[in-house]
N, C-alpha and C. Protein backbone atom coordinates (compact mmCIF):
# COMPACT_ATOMS: atom_id res chain seq x y z
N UNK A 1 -9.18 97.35 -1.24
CA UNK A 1 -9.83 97.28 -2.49
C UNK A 1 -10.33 98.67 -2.94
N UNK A 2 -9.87 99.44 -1.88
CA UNK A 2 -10.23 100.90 -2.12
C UNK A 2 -9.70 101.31 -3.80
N UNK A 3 -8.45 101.12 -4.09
CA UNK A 3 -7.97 101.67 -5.64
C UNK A 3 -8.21 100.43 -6.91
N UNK A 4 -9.23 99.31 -5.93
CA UNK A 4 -9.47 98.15 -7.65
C UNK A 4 -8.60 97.26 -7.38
N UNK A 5 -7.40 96.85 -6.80
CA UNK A 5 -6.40 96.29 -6.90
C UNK A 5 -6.50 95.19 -5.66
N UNK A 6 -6.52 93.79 -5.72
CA UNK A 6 -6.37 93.19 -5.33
C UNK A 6 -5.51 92.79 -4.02
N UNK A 7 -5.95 92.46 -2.28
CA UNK A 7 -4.29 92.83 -2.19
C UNK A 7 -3.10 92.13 -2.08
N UNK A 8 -3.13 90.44 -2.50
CA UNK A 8 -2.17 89.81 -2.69
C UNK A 8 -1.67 89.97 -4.02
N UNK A 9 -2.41 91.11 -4.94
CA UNK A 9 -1.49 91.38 -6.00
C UNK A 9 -0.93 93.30 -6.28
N UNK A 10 -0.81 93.20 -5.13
CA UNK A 10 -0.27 94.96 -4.49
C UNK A 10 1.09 94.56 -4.89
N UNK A 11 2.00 95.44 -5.47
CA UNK A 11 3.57 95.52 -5.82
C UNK A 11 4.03 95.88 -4.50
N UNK A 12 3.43 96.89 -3.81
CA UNK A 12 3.93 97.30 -2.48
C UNK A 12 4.24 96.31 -1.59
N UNK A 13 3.41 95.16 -1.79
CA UNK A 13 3.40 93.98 -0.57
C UNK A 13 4.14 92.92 -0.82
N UNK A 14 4.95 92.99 -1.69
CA UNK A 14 5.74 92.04 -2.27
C UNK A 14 6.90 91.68 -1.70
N UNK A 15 7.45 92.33 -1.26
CA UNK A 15 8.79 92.39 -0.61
C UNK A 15 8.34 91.80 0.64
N UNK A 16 7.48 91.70 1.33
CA UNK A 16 7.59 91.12 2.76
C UNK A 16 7.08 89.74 2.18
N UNK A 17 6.47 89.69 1.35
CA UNK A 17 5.94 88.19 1.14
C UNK A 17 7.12 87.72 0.67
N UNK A 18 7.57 87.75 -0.28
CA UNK A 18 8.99 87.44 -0.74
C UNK A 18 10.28 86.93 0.51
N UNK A 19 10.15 87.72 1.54
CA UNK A 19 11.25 87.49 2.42
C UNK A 19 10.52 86.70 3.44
N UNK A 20 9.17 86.47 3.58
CA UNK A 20 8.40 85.65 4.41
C UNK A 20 8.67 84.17 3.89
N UNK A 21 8.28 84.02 2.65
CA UNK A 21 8.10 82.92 1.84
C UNK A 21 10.02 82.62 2.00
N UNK A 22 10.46 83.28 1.85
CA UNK A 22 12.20 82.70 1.82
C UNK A 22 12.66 82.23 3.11
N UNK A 23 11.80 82.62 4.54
CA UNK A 23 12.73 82.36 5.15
C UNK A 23 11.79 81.04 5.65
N UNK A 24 10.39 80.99 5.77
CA UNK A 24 9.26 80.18 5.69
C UNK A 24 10.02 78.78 5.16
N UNK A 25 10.41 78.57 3.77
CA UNK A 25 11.22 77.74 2.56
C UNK A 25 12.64 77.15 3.20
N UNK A 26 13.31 78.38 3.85
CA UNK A 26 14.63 77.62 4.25
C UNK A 26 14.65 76.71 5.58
N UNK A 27 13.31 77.42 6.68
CA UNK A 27 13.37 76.86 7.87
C UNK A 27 12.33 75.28 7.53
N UNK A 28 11.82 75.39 6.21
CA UNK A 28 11.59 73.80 5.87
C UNK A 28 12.20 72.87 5.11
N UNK A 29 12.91 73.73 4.10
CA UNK A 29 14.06 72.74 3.75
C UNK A 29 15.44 72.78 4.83
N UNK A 30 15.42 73.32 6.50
CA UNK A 30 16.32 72.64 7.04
C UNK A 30 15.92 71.49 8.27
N UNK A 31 14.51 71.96 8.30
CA UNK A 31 13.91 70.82 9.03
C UNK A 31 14.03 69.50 8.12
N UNK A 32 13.68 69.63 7.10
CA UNK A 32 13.38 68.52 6.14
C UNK A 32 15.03 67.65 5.71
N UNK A 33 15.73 68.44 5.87
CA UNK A 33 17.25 68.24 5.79
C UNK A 33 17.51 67.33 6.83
N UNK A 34 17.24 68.01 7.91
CA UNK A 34 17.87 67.31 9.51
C UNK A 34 17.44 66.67 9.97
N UNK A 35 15.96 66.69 9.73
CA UNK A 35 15.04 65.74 11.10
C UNK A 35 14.48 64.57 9.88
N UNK A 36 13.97 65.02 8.92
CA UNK A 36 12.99 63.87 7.67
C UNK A 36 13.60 62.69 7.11
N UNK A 37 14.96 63.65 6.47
CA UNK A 37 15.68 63.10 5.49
C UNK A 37 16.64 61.89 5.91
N UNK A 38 17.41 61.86 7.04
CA UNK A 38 18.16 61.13 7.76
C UNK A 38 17.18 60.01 8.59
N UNK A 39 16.06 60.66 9.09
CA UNK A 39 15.06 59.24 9.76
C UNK A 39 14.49 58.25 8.56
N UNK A 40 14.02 58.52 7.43
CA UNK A 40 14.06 57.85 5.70
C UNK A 40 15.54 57.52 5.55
N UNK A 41 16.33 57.73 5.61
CA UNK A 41 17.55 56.57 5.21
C UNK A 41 18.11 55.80 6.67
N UNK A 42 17.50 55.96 7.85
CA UNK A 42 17.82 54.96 8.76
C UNK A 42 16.59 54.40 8.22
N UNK A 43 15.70 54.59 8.38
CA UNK A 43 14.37 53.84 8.35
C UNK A 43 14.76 52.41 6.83
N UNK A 44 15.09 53.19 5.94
CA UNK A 44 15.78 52.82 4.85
C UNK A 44 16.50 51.27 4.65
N UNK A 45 17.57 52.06 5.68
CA UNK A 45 18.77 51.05 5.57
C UNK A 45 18.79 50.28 6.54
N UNK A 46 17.61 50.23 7.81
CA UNK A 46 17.09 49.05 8.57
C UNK A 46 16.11 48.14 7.70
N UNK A 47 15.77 48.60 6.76
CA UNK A 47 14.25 47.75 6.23
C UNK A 47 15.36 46.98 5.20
N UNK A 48 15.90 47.86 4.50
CA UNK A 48 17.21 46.59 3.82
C UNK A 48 18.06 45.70 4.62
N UNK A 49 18.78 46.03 6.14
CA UNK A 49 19.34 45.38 6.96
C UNK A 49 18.36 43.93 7.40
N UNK A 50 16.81 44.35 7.68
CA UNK A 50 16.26 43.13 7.55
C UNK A 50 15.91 42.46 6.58
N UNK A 51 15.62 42.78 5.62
CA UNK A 51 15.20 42.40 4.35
C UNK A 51 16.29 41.30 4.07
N UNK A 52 17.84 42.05 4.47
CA UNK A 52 19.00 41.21 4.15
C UNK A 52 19.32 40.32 4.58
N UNK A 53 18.88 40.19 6.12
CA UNK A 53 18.62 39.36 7.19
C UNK A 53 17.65 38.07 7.30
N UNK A 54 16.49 39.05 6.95
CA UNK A 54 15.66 37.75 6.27
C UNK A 54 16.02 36.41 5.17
N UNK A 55 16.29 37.29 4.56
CA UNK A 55 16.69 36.56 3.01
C UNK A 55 17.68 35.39 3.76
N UNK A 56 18.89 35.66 4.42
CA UNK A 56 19.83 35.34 4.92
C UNK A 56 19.39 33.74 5.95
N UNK A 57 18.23 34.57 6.67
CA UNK A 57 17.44 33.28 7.39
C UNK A 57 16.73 32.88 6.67
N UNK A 58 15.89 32.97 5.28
CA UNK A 58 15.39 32.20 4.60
C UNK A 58 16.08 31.40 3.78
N UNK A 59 17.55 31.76 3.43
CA UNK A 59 18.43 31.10 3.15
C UNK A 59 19.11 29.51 3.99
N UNK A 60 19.10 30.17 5.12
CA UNK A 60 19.67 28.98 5.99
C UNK A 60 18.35 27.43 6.45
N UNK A 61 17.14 28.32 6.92
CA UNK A 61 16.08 27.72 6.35
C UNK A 61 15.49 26.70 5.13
N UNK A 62 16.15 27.55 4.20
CA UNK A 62 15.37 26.70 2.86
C UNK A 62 16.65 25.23 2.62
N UNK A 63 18.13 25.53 3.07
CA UNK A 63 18.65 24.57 3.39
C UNK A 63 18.28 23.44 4.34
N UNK A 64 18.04 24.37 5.22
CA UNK A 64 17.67 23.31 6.57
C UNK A 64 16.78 22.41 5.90
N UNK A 65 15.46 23.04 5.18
CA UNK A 65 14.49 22.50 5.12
C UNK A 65 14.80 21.30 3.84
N UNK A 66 15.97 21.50 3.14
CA UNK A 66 15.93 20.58 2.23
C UNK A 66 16.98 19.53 2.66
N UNK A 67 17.81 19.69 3.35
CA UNK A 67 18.30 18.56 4.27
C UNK A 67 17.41 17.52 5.23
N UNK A 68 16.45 18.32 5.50
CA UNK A 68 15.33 17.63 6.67
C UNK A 68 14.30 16.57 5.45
N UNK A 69 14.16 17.15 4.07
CA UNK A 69 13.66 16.63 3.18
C UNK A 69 14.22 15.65 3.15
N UNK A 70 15.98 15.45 2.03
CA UNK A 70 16.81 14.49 1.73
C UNK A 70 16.57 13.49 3.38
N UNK A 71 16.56 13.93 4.37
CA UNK A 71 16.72 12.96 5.61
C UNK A 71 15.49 12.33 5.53
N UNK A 72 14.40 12.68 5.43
CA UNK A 72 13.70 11.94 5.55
C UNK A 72 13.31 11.10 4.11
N UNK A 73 13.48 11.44 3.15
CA UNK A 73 13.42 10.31 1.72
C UNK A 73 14.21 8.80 2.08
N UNK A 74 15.49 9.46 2.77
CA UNK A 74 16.33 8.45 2.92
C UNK A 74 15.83 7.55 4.40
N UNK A 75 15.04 8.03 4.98
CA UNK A 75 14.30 7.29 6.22
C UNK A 75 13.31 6.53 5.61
N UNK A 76 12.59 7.12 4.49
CA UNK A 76 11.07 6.51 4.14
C UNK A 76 11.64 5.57 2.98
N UNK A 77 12.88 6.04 2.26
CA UNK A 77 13.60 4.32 1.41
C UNK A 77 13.89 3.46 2.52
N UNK A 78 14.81 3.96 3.61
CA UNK A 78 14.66 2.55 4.53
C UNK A 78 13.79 1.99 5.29
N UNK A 79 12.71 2.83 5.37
CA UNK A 79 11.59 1.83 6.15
C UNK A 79 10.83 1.01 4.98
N UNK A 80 10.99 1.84 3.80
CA UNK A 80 10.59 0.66 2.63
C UNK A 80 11.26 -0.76 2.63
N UNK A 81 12.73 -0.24 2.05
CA UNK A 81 13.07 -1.69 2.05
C UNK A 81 13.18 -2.34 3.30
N UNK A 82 13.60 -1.93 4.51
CA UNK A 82 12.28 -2.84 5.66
C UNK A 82 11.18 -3.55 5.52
N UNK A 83 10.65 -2.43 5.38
CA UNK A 83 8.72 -3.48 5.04
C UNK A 83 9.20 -4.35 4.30
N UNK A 84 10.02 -4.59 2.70
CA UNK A 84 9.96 -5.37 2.02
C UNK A 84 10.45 -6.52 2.19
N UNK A 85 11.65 -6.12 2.97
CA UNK A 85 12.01 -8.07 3.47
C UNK A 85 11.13 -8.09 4.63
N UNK A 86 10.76 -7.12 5.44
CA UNK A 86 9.62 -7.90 6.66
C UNK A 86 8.56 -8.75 5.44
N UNK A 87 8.27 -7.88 4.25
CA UNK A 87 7.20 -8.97 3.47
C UNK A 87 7.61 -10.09 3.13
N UNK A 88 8.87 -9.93 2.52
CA UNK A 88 9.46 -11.18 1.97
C UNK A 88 9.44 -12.30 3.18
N UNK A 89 10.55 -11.56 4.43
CA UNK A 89 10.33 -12.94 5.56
C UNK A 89 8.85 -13.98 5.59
N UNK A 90 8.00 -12.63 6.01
CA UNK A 90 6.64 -13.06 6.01
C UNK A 90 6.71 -13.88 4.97
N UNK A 91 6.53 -14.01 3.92
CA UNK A 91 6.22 -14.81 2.63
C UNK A 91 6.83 -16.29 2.66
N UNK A 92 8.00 -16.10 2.87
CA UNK A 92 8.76 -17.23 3.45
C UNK A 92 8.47 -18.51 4.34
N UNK A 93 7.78 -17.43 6.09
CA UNK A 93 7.38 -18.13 6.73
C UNK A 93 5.44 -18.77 6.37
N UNK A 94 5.17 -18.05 5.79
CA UNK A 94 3.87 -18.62 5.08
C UNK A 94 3.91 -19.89 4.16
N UNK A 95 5.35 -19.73 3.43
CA UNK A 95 5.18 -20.81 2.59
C UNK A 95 5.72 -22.02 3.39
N UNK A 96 6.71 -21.70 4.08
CA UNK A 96 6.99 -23.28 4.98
C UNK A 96 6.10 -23.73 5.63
N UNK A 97 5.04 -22.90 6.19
CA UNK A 97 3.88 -22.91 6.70
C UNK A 97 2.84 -23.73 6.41
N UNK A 98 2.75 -23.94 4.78
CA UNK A 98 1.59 -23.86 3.98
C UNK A 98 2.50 -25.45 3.27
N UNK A 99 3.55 -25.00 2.91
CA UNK A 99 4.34 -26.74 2.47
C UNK A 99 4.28 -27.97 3.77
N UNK A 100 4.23 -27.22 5.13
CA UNK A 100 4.18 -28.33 6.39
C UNK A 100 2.93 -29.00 6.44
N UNK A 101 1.94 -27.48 5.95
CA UNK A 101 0.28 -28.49 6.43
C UNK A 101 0.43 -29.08 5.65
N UNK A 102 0.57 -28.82 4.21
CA UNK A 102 0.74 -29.40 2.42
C UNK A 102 1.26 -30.69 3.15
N UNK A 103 2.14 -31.29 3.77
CA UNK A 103 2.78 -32.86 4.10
C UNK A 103 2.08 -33.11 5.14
N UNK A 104 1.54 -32.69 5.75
CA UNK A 104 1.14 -32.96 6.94
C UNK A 104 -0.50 -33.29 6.53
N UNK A 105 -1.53 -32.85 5.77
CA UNK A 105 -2.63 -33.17 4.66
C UNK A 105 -2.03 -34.29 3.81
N UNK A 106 -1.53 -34.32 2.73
CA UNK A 106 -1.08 -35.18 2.05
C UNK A 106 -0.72 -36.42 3.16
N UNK A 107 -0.07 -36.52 4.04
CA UNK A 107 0.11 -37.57 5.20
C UNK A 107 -1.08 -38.23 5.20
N UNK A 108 -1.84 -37.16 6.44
CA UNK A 108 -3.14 -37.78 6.55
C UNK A 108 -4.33 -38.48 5.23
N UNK A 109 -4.06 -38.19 3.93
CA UNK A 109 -5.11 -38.33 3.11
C UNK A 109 -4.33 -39.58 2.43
N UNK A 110 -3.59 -39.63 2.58
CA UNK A 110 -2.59 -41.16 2.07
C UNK A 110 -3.28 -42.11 3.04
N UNK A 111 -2.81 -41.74 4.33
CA UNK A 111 -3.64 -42.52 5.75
C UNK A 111 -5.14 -42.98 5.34
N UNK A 112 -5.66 -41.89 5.53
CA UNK A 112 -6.82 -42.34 5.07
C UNK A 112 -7.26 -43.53 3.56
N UNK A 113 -6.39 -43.00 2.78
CA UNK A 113 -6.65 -43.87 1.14
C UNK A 113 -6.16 -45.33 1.67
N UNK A 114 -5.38 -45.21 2.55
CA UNK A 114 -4.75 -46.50 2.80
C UNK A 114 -5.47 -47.36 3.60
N UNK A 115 -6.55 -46.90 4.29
CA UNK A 115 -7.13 -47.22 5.37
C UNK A 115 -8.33 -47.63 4.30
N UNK A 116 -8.82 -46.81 3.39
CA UNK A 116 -9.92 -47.43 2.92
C UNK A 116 -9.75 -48.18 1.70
N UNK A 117 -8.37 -48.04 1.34
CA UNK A 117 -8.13 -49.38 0.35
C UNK A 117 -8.24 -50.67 1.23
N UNK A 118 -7.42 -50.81 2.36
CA UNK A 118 -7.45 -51.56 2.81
C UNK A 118 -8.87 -52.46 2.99
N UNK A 119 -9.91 -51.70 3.49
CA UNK A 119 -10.96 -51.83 4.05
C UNK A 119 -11.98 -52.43 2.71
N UNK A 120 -11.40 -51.75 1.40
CA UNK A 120 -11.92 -52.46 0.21
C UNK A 120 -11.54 -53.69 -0.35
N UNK A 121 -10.17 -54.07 -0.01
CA UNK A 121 -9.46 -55.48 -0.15
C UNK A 121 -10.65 -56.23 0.69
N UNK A 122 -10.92 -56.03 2.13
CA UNK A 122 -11.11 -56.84 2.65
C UNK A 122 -12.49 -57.68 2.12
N UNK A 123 -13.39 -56.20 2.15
CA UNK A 123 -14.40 -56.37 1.14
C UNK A 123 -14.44 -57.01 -0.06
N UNK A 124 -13.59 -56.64 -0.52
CA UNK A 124 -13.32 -57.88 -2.33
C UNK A 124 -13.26 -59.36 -1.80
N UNK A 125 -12.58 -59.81 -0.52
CA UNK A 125 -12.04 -60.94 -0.55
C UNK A 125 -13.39 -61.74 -0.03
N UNK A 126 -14.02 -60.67 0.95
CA UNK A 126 -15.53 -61.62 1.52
C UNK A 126 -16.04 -61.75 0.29
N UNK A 127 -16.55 -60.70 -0.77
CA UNK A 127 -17.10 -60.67 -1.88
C UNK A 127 -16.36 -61.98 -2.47
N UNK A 128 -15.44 -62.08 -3.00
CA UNK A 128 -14.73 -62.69 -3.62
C UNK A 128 -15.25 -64.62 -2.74
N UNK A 129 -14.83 -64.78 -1.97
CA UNK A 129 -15.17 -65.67 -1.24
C UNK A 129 -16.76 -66.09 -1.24
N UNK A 130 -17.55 -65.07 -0.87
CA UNK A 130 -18.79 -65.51 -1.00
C UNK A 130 -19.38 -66.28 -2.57
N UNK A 131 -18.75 -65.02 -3.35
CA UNK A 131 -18.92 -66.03 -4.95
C UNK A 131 -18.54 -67.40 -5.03
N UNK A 132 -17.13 -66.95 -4.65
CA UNK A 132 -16.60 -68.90 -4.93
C UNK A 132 -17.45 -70.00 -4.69
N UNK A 133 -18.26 -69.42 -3.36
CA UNK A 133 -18.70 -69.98 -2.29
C UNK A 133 -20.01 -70.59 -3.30
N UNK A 134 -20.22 -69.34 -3.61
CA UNK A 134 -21.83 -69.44 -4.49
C UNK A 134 -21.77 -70.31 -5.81
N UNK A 135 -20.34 -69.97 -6.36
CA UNK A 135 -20.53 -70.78 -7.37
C UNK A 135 -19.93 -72.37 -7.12
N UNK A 136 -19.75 -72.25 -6.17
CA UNK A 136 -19.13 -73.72 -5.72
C UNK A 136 -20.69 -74.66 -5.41
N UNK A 137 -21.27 -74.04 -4.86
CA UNK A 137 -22.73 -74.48 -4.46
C UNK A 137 -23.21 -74.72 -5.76
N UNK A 138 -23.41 -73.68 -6.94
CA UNK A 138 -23.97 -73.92 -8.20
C UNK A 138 -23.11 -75.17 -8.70
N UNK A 139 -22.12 -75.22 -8.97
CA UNK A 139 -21.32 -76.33 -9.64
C UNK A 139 -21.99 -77.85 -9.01
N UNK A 140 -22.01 -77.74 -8.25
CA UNK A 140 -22.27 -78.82 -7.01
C UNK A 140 -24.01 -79.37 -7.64
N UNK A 141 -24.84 -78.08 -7.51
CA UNK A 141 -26.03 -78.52 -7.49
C UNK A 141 -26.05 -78.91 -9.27
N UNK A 142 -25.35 -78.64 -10.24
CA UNK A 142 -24.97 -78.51 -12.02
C UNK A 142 -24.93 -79.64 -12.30
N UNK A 143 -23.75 -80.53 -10.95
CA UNK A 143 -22.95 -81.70 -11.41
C UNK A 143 -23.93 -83.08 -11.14
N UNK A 144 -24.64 -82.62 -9.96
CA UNK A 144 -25.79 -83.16 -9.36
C UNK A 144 -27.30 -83.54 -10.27
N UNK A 145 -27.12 -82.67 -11.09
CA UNK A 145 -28.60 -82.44 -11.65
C UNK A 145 -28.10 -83.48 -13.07
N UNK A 146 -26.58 -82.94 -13.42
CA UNK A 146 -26.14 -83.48 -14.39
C UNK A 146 -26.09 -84.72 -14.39
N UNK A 147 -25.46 -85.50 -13.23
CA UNK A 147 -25.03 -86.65 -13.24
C UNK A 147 -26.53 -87.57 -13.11
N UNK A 148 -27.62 -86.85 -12.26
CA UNK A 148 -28.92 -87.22 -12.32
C UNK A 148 -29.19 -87.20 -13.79
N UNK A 149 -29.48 -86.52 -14.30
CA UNK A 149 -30.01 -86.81 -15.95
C UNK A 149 -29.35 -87.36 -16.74
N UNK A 150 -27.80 -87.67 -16.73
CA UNK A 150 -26.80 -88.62 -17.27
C UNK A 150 -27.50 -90.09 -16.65
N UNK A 151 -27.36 -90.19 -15.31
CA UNK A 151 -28.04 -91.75 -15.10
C UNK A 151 -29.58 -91.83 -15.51
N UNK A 152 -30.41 -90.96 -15.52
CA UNK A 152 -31.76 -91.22 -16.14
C UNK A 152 -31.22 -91.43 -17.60
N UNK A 153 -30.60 -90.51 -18.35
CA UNK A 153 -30.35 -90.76 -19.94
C UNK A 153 -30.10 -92.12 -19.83
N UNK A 154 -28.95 -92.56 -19.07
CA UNK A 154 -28.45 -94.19 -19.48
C UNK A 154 -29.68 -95.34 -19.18
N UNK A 155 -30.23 -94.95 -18.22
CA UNK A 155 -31.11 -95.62 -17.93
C UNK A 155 -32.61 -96.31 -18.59
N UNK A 156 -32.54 -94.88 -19.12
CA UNK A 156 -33.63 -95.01 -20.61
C UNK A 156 -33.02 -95.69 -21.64
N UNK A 157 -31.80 -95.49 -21.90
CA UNK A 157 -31.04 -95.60 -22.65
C UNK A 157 -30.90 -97.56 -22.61
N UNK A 158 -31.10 -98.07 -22.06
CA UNK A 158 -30.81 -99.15 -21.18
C UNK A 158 -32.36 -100.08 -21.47
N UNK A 159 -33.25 -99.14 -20.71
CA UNK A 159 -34.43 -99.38 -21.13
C UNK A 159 -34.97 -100.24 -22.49
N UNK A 160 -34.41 -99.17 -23.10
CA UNK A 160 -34.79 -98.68 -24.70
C UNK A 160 -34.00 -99.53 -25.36
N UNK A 161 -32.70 -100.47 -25.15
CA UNK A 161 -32.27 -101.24 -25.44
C UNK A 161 -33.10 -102.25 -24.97
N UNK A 162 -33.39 -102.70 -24.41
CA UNK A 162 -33.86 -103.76 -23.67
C UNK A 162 -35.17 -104.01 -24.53
C-alpha cells in the first residue's frame, strides 16, 4: 500500500492470478466432470430405474388388489344369496311349524267345544226334563183344583136348582 494501490488490484499481479484461477477452474471442472457428474446420472437413472420399478409393482398390485376386490364381491353375493334361502328355508320350516300347531290347536279347541257342547246338551235335557217334570206337576195340581171347582160349581149349581 506503499504507492496507494490496492494489492489485488496491482496490474503486476495479474498474470499469476489469472493462471492460478485457470488452472484452479480446470482442475474443478475436471473433478466435476469425472467424479460429480457421472455419480448424478447413476444416482439419476437408479431413482428412475426404481421409480419405474415401483410404478411397475404398483401396477401389478393395484391389479392384484382389484381382483382380490372382484373375488370377494363375488364371495359376499354368494354368501348373500345363501343367507337368503337359509332365510327362506327357515321361513318355510316356521310356517309348517306354525300351520301343524295351527291343526293341532284348532284339533284340540274343536275337542274341547265338543266336549262342552256336549256337556250343555246334557244340561238342557235335565233342564228340559225337570220343567216337563214341573209343569207336569202344575198341570196335575190345575186339573185338580179345576175339576175341584167344576164339581163345587155343579154342585152349587145343583143346589141352587134344588
Amino acid at each position: 500500500m506503499a504507492n496507494g494501490v490496492l494489492p489485488q488490484l496491482n496490474i503486476a499481479d495479474f498474470e499469476p492470478q489469472i493462471f492460478w484461477l485457470l488452472i484452479i477452474f480446470f482442475v474443478f471442472y475436471l473433478i466435476v466432470k469425472v467424479k460429480i457428474v457421472p455419480y448424478f446420472n447413476l444416482e439419476t437413472e437408479n431413482r428412475d430405474k426404481k421409480i419405474s420399478n415401483n410404478f411397475q409393482d404398483a401396477k401389478k398390485l393395484r391389479y392384484k388388489a382389484d381382483r382380490l376386490a372382484h373375488d370377494y364381491n363375488e364371495k359376499i353375493q354368494a354368501v348373500h344369496l345363501r343367507a337368503n334361502d337359509l332365510i327362506a328355508e327357515a321361513k318355510l320350516k316356521v310356517n309348517h311349524r306354525l300351520e301343524e300347531e295351527k291343526k293341532r290347536l284348532n284339533s284340540d279347541l274343536s275337542e274341547q267345544l265338543n266336549i262342552q257342547y256336549n256337556a250343555l246338551q246334557e244340561e238342557y235335557k235335565q233342564i228340559d226334563a225337570t220343567l216337563i217334570n214341573s209343569m207336569d206337576a202344575l198341570k196335575d195340581k190345575a186339573q185338580s183344583k179345576v175339576f175341584l171347582d167344576n164339581s163345587n160349581l155343579n154342585l152349587e149349581n145343583l143346589r141352587g136348582r134344588l
